[in-house]
C-alpha atoms as a PDB file:
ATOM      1  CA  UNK A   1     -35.409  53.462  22.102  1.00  0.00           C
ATOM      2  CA  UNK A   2     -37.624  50.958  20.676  1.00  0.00           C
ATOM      3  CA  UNK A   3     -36.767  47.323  21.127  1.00  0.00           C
ATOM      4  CA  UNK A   4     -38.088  44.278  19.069  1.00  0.00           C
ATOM      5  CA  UNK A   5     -39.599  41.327  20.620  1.00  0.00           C
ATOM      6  CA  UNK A   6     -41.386  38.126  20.178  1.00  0.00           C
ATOM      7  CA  UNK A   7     -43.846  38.171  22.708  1.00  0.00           C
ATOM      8  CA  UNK A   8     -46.885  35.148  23.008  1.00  0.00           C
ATOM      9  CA  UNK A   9     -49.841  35.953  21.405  1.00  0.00           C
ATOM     10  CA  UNK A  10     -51.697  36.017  24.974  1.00  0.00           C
ATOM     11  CA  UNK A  11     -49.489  39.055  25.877  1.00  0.00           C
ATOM     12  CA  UNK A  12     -50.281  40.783  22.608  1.00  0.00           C
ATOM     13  CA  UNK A  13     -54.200  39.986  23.724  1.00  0.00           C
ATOM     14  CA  UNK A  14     -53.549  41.634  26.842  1.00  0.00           C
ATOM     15  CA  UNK A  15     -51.852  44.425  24.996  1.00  0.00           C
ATOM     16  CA  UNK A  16     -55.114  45.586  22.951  1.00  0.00           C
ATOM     17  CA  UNK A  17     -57.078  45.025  25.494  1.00  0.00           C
ATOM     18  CA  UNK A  18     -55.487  47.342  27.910  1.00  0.00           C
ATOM     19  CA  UNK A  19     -55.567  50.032  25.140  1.00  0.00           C
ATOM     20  CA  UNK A  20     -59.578  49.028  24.352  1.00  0.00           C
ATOM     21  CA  UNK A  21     -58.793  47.176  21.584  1.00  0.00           C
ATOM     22  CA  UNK A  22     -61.404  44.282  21.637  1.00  0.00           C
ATOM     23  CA  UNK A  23     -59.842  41.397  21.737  1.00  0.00           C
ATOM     24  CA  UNK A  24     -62.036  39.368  19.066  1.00  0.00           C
ATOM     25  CA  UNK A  25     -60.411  41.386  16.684  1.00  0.00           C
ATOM     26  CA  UNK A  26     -57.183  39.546  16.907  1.00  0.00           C
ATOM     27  CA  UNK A  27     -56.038  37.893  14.203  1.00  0.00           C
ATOM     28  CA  UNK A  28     -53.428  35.539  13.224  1.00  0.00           C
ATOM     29  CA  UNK A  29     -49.784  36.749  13.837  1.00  0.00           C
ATOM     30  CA  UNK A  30     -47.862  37.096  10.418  1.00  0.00           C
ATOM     31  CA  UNK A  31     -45.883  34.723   9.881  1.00  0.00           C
ATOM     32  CA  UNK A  32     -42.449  35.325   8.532  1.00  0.00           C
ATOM     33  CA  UNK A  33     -42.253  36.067   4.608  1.00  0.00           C
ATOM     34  CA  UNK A  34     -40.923  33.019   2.424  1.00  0.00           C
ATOM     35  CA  UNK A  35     -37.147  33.850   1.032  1.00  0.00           C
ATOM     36  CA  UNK A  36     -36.967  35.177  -2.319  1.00  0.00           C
ATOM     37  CA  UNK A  37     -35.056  33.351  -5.303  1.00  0.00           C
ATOM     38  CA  UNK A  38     -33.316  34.975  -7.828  1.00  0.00           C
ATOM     39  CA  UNK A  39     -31.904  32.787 -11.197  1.00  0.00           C
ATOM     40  CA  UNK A  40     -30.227  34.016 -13.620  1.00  0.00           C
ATOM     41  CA  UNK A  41     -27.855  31.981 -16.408  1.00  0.00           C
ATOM     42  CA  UNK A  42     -24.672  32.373 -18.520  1.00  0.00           C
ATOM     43  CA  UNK A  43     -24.101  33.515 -21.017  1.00  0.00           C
ATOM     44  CA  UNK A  44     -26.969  35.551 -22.022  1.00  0.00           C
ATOM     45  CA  UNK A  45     -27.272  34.473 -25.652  1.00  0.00           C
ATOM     46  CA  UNK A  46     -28.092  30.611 -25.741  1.00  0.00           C
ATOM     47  CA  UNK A  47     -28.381  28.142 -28.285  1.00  0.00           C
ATOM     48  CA  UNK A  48     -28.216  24.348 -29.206  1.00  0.00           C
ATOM     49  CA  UNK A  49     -24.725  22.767 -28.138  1.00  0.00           C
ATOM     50  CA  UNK A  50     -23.779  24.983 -25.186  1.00  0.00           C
ATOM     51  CA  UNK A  51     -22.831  24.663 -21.422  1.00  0.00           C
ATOM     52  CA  UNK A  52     -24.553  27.266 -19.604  1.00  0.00           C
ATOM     53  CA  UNK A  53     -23.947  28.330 -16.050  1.00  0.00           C
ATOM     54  CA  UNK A  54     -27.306  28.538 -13.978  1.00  0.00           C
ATOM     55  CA  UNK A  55     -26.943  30.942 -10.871  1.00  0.00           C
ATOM     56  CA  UNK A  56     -29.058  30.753  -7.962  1.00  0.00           C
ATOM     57  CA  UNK A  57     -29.413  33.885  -4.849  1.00  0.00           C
ATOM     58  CA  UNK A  58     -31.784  34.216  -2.366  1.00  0.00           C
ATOM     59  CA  UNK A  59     -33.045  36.808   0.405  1.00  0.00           C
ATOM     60  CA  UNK A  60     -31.401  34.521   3.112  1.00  0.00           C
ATOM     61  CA  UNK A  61     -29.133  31.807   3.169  1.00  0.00           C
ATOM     62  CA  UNK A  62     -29.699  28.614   1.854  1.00  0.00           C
ATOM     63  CA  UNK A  63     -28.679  24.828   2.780  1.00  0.00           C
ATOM     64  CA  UNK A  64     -28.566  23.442  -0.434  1.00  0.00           C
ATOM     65  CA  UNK A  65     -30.213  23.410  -3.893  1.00  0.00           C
ATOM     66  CA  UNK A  66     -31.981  21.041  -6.458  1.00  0.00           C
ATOM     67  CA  UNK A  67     -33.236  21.440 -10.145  1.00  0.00           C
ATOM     68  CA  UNK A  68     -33.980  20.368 -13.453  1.00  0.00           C
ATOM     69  CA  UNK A  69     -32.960  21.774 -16.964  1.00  0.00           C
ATOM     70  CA  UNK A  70     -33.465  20.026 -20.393  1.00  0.00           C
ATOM     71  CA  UNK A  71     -35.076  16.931 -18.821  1.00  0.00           C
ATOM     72  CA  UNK A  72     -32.047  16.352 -16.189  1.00  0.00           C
ATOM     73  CA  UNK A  73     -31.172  17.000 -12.970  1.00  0.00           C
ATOM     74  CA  UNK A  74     -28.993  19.746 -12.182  1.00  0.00           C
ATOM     75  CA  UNK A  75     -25.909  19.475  -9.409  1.00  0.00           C
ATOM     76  CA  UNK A  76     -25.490  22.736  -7.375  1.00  0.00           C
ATOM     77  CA  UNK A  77     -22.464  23.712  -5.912  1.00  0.00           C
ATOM     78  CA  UNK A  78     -21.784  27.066  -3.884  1.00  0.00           C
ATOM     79  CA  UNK A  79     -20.504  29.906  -5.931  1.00  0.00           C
ATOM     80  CA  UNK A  80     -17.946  32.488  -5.636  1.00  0.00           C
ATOM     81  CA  UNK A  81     -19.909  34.306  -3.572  1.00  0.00           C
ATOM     82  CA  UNK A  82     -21.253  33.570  -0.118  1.00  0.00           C
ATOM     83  CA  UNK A  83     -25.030  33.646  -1.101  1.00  0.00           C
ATOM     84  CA  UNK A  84     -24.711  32.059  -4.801  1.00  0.00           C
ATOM     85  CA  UNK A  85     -25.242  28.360  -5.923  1.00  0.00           C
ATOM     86  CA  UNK A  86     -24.356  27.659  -9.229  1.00  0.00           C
ATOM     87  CA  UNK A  87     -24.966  24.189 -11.630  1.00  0.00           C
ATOM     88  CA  UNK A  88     -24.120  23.431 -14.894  1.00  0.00           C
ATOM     89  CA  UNK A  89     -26.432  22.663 -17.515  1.00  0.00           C
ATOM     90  CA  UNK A  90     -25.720  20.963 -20.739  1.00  0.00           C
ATOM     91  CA  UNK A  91     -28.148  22.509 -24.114  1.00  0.00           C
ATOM     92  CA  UNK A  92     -28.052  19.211 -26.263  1.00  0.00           C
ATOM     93  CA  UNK A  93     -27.752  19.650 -30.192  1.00  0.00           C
ATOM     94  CA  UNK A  94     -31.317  18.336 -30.253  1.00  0.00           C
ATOM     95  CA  UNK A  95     -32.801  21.125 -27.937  1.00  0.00           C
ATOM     96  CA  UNK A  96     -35.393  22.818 -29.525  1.00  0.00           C
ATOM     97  CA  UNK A  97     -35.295  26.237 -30.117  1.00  0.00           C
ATOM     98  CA  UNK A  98     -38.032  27.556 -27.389  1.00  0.00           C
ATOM     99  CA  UNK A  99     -38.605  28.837 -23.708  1.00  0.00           C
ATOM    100  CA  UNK A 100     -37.547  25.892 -21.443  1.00  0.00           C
ATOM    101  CA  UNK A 101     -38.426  25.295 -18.045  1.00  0.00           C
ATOM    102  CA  UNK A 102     -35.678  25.569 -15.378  1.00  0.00           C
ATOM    103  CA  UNK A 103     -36.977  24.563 -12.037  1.00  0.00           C
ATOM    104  CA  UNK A 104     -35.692  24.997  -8.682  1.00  0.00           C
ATOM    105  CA  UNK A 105     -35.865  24.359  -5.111  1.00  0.00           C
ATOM    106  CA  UNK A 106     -34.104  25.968  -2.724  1.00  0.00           C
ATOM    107  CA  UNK A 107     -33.837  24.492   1.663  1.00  0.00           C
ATOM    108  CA  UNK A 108     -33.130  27.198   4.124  1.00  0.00           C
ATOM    109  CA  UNK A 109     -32.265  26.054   7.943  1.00  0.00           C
ATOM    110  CA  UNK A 110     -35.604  27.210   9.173  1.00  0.00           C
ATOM    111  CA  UNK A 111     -38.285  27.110   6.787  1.00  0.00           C
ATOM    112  CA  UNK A 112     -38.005  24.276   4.302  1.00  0.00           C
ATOM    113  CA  UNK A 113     -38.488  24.146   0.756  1.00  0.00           C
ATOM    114  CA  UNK A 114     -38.611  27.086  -1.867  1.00  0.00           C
ATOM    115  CA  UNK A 115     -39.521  26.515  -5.443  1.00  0.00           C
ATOM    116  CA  UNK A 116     -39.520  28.701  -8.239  1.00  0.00           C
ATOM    117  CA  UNK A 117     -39.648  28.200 -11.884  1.00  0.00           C
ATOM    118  CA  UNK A 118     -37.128  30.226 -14.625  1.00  0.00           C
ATOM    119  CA  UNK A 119     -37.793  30.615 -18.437  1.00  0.00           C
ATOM    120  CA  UNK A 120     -34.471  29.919 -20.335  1.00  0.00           C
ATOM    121  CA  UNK A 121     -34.865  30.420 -24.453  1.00  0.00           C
ATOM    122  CA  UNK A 122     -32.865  28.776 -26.702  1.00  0.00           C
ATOM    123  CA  UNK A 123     -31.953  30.506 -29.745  1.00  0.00           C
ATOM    124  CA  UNK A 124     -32.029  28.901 -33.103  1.00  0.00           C
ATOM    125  CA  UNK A 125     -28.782  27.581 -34.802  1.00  0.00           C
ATOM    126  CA  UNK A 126     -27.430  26.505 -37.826  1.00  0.00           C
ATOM    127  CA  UNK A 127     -24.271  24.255 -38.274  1.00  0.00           C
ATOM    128  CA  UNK A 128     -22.699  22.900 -41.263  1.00  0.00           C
ATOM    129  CA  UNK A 129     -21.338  19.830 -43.350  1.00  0.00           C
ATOM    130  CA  UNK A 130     -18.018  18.191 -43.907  1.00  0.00           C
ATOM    131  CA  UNK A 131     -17.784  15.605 -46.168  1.00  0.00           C
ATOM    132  CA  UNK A 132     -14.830  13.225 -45.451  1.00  0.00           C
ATOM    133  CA  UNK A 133     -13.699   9.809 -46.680  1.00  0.00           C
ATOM    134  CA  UNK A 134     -12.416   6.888 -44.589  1.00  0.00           C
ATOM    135  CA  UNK A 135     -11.751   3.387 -44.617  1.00  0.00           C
ATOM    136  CA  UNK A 136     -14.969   1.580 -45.421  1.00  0.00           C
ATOM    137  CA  UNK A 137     -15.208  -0.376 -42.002  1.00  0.00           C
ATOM    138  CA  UNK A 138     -16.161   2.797 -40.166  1.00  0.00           C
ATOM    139  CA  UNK A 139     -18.577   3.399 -42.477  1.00  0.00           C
ATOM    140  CA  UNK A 140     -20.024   0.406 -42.338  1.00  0.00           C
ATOM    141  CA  UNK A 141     -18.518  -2.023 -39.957  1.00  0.00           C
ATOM    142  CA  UNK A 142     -18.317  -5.777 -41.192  1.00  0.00           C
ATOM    143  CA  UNK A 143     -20.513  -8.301 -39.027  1.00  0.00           C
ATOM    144  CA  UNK A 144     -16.988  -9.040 -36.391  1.00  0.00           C
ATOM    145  CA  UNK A 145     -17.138  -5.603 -35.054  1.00  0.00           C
ATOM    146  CA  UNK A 146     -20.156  -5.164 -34.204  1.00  0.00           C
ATOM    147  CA  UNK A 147     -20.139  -7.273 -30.819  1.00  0.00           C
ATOM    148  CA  UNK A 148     -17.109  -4.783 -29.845  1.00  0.00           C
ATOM    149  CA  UNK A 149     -19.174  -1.920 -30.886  1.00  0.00           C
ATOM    150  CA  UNK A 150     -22.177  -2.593 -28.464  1.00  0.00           C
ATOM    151  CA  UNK A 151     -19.837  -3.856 -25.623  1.00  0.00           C
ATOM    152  CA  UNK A 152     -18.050  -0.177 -25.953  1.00  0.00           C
ATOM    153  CA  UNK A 153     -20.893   1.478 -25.788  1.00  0.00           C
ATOM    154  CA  UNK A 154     -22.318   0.021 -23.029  1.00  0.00           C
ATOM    155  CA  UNK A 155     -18.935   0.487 -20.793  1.00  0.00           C
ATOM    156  CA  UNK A 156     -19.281   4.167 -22.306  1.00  0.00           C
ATOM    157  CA  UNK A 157     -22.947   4.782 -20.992  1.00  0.00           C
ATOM    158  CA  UNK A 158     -21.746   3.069 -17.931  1.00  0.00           C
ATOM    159  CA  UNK A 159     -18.736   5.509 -17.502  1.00  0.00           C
ATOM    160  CA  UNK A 160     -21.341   8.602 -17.984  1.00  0.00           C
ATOM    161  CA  UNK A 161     -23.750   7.482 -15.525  1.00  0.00           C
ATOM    162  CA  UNK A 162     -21.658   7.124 -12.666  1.00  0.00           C
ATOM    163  CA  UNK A 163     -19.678  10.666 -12.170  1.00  0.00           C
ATOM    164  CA  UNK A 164     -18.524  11.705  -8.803  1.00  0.00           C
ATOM    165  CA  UNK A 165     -20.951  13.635  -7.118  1.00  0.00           C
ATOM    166  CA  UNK A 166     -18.368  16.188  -5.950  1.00  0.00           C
ATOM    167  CA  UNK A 167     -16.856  19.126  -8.381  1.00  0.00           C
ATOM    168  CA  UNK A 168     -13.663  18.507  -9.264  1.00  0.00           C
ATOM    169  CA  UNK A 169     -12.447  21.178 -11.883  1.00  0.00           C
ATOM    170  CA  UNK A 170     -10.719  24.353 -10.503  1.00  0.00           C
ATOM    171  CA  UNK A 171     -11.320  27.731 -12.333  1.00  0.00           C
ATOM    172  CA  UNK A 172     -11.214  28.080 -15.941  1.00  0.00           C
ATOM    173  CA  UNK A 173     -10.501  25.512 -18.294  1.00  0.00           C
ATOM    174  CA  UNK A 174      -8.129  24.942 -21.001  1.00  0.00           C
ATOM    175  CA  UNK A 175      -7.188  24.026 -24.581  1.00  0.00           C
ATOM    176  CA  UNK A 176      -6.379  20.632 -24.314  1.00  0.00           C
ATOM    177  CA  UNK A 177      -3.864  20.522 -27.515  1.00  0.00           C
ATOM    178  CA  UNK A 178      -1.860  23.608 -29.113  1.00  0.00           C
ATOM    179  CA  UNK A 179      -3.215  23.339 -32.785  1.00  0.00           C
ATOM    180  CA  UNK A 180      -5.695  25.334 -34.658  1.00  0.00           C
ATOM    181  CA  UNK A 181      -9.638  24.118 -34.509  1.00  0.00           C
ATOM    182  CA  UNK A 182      -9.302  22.219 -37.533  1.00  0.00           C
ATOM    183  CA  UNK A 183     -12.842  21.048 -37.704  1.00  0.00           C
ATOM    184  CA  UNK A 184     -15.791  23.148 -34.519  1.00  0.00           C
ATOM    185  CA  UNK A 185     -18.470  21.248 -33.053  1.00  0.00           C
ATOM    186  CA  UNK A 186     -21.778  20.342 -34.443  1.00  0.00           C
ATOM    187  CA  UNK A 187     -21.249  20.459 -38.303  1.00  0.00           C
ATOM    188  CA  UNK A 188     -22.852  17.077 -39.769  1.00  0.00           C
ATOM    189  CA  UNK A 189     -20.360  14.966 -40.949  1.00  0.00           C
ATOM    190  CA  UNK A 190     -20.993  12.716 -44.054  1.00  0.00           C
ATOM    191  CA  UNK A 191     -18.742   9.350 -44.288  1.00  0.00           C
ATOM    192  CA  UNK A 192     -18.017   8.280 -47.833  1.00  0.00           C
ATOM    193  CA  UNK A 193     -20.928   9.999 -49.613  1.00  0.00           C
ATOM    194  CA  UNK A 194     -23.574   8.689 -47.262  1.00  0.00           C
ATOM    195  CA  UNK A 195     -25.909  10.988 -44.545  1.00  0.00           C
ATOM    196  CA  UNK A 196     -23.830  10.733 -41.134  1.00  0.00           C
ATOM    197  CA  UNK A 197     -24.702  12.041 -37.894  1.00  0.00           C
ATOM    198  CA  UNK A 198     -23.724  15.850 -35.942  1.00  0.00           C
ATOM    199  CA  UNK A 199     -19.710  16.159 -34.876  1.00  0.00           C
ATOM    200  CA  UNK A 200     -20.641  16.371 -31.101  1.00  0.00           C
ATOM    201  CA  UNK A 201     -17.124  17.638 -30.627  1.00  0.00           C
ATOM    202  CA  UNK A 202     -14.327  19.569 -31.583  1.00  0.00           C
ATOM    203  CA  UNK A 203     -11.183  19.131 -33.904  1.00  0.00           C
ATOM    204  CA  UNK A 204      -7.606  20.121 -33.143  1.00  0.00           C
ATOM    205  CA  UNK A 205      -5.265  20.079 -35.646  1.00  0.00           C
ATOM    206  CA  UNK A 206      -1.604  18.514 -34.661  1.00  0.00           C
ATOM    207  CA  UNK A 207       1.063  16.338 -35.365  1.00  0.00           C
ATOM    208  CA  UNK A 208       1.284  13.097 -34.432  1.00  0.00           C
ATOM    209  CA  UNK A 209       3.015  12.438 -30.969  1.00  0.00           C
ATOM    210  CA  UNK A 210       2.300  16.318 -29.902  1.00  0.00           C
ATOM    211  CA  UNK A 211       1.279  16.395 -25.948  1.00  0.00           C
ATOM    212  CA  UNK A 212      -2.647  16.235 -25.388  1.00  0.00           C
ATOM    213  CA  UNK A 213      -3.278  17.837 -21.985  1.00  0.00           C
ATOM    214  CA  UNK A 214      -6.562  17.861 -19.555  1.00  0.00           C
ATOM    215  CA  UNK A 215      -8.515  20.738 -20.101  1.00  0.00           C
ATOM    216  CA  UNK A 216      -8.987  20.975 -16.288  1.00  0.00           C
ATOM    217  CA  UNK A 217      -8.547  18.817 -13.005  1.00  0.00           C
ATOM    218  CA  UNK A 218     -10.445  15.330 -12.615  1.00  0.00           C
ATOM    219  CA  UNK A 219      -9.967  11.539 -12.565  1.00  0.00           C
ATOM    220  CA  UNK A 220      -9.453   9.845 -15.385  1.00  0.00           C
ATOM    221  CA  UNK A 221     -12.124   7.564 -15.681  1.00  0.00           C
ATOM    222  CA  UNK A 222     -11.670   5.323 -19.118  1.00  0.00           C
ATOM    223  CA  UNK A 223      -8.210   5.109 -21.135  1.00  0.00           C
ATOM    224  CA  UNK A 224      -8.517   2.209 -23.472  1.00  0.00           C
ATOM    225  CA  UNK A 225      -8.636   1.875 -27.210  1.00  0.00           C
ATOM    226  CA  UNK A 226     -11.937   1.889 -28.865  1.00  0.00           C
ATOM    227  CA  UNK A 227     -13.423   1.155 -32.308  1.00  0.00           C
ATOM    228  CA  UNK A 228     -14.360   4.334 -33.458  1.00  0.00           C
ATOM    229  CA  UNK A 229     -12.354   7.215 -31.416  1.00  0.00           C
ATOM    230  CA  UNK A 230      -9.552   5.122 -31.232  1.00  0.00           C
ATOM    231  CA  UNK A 231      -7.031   5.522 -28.109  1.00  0.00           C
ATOM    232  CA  UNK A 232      -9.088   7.432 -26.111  1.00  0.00           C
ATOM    233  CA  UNK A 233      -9.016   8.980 -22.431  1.00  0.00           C
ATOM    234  CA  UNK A 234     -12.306  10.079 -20.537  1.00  0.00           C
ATOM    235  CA  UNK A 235     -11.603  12.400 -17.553  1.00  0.00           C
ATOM    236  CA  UNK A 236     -14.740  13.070 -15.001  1.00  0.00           C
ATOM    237  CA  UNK A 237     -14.406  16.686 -13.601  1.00  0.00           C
ATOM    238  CA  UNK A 238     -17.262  15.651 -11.299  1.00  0.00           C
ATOM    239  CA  UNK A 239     -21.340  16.404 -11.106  1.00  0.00           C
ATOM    240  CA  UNK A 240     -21.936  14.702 -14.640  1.00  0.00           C
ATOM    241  CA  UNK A 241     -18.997  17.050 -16.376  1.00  0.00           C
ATOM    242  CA  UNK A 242     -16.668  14.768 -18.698  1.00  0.00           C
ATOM    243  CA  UNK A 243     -14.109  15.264 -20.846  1.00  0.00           C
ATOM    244  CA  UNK A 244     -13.211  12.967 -24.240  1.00  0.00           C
ATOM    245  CA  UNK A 245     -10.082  13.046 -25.602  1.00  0.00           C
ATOM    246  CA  UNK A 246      -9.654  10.779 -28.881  1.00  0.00           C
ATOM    247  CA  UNK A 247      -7.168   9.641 -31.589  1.00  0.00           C
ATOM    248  CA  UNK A 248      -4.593   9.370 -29.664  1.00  0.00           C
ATOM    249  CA  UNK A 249      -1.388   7.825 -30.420  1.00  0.00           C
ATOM    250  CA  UNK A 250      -0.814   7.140 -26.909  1.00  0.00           C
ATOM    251  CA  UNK A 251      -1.987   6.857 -23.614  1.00  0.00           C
ATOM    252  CA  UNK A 252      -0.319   8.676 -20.434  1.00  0.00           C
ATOM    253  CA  UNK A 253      -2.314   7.963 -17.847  1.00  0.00           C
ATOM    254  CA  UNK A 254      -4.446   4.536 -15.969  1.00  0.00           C
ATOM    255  CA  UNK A 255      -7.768   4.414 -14.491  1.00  0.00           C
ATOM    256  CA  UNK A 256      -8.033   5.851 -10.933  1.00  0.00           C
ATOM    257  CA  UNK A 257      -5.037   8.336 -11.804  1.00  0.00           C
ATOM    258  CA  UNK A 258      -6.011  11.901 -10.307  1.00  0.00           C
ATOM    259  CA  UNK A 259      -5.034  15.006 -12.569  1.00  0.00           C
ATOM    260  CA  UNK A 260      -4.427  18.527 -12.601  1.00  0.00           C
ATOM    261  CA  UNK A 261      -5.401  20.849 -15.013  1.00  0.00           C
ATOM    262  CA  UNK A 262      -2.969  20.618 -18.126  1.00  0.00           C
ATOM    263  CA  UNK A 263      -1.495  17.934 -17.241  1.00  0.00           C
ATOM    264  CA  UNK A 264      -0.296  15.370 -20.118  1.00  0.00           C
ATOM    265  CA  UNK A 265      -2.887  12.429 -20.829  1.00  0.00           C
ATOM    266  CA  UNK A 266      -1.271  11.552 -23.951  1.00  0.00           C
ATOM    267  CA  UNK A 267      -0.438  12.090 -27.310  1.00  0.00           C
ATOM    268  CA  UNK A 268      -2.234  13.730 -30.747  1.00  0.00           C
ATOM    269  CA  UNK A 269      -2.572  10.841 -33.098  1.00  0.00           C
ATOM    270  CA  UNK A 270      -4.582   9.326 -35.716  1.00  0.00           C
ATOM    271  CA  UNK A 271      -6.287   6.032 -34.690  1.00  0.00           C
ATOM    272  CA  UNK A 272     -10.160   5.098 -35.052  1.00  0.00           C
ATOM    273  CA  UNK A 273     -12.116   7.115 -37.576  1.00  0.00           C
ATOM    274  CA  UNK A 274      -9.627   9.661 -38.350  1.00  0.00           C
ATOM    275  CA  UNK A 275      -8.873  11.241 -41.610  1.00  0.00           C
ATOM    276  CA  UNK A 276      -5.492  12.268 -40.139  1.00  0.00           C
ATOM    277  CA  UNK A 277      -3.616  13.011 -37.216  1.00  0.00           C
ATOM    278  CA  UNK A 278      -5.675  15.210 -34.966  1.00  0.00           C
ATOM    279  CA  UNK A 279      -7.398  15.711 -30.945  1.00  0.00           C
ATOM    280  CA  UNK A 280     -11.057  15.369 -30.809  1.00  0.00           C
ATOM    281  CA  UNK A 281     -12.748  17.255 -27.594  1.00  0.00           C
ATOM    282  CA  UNK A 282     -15.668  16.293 -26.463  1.00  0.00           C
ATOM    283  CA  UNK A 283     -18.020  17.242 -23.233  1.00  0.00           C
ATOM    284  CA  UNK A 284     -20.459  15.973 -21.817  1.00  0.00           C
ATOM    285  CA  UNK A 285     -22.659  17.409 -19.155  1.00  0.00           C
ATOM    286  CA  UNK A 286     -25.251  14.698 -18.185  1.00  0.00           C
ATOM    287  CA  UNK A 287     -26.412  13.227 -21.177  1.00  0.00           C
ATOM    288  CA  UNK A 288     -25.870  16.213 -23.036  1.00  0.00           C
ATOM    289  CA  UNK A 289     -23.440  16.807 -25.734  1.00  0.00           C
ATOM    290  CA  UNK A 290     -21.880  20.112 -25.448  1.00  0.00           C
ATOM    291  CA  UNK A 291     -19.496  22.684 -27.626  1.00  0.00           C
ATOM    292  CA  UNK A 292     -16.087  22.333 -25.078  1.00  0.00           C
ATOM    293  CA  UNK A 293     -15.443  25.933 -26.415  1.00  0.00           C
ATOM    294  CA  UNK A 294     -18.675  27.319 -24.924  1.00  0.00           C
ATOM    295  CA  UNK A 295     -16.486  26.422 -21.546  1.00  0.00           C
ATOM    296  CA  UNK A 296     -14.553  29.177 -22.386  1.00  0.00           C
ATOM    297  CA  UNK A 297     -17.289  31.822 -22.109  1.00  0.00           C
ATOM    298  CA  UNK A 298     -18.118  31.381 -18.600  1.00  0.00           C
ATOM    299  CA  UNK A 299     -16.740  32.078 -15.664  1.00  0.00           C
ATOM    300  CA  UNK A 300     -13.825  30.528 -14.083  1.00  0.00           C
ATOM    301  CA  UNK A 301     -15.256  30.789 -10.303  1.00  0.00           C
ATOM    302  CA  UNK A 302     -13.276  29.653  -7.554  1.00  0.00           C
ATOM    303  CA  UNK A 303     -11.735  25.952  -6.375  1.00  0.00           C
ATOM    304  CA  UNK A 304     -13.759  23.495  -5.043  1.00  0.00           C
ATOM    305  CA  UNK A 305     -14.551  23.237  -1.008  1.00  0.00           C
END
């Protein structure tokens, strides 16, 4: 029976020697063999607009994991399974359609740093126009406004930039109102007759007063009324993933409040820049503006440690 050993390199010198080996001939001992990464992303098919899972498995186990996609970080979390990481990545409507650069680095316990680099290709895609009219001052809001305008959106990038760096949501996420898409994600919407900028959300139809739910658990991070989306509630699922719930004709819930997925946030209404009664959905992962249905296509994975 054959035993492995370490033994000191002296013994192994003593080793050849005894056998007539000369011992000049020696050379370094191998050192052990660097752990292998494997990525691989969800769903297979990508394109502008879509959350994508990145997966992360490697030859031994790992401490923890770090990466980039589409110019920001990415926060890994352990997967389902013992030896997976997994982050979420957010494909912006403004992603070209090309090979991008995913990179990663991997810590084991015992041998530092690993870094490999994936190709993920973004597929070209083509979204529509709606044409809708609405009251002037969202169009072109008068001169008073516009203080309250900048002041939102500085509390807004404010709110993004400061998600909790622990995941929150648990398994797969949900509708967050019972209507029909009444209007998807990314079609350019035009204001009156004049050029407008992508939908970077989607529509559900609804009538006014009809429950609005979270599409998974979080904290709700901003529920306030707001020029343009009107009453609107922000939950953070944690690691830069965010829910936007708009129009609403009421508000449920307070800042701080912890909830569970489908719980009620509110109300379908139609304040802000509404045509009618409605929900607008939004996500955001980072700073990227993402389809909420692409959610849908990936897994649900397990609860958070």
């Amino acid at each position: 029976m054959i035993r492995a050993c370490s033994a000191p390199a002296s013994w192994v010198t003593l080793a050849l020697l005894w056998t007539g080996v000369p011992a000049g001939t020696l050379g370094p001992l191998p050192s052990a063999a660097a752990p292998t990464l494997v990525v691989s992303h969800l769903p297979a098919n990508v394109g502008p607009g879509q959350a994508v899972l990145i997966s992360v498995t490697a030859s031994e186990p790992l401490s923890s994991v770090s990466g980039q996609a589409f110019g920001q970080p990415l926060a890994f979390f352990r997967g389902q399974a013992a030896d997976t990481w997994q982050a979420l990545a957010g494909v912006d409507l403004e992603t070209a359609p090309q090979k991008h650069a995913v990179t990663v680095t991997a810590r084991t316990a015992s041998r530092g740093a690993v870094k490999t680099v994936y190709e993920l290709a973004v597929l070209p895609k083509t979204f529509g126009v709606r044409r809708l009219k609405v009251p002037e001052k969202f169009v072109t809001p008068p001169k008073s406004a516009l203080e309250r305008i900048a002041r939102e959106q500085k509390r807004l990038a404010a709110v993004y930039a400061a998600s909790l760096p622990t995941r929150l949501w648990d398994g797969a996420f949900e509708q967050p109102a019972d209507g029909a898409v009444s209007s998807p994600f990314g079609v350019r919407s035009d204001y009156n007759g004049k050029r407008g900028t992508p939908h970077r959300g989607t529509d559900f139809a609804g009538a006014t007063g009809a429950p609005v739910r979270t599409p998974n658990a979080g904290r709700i991070v901003l529920a306030e009324d707001l020029y343009y989306s009107g009453n609107t509630v922000i939950v953070d699922h944690g690691l830069g993933l965010f829910s936007v719930l708009a129009h609403l004709s009421r508000i449920d819930v307070r800042v701080g409040d912890p909830v569970s997925a489908g719980a009620t946030v509110g109300a379908v209404g139609a304040t802000g820049r509404v045509t009618g009664p409605h929900l607008h959905w939004s996500v955001r992962i980072g700073r990227a503006s993402v389809d909420p249905l692409s959610l849908f296509a990936l897994p649900a994975g397990e609860p958070p440690d």
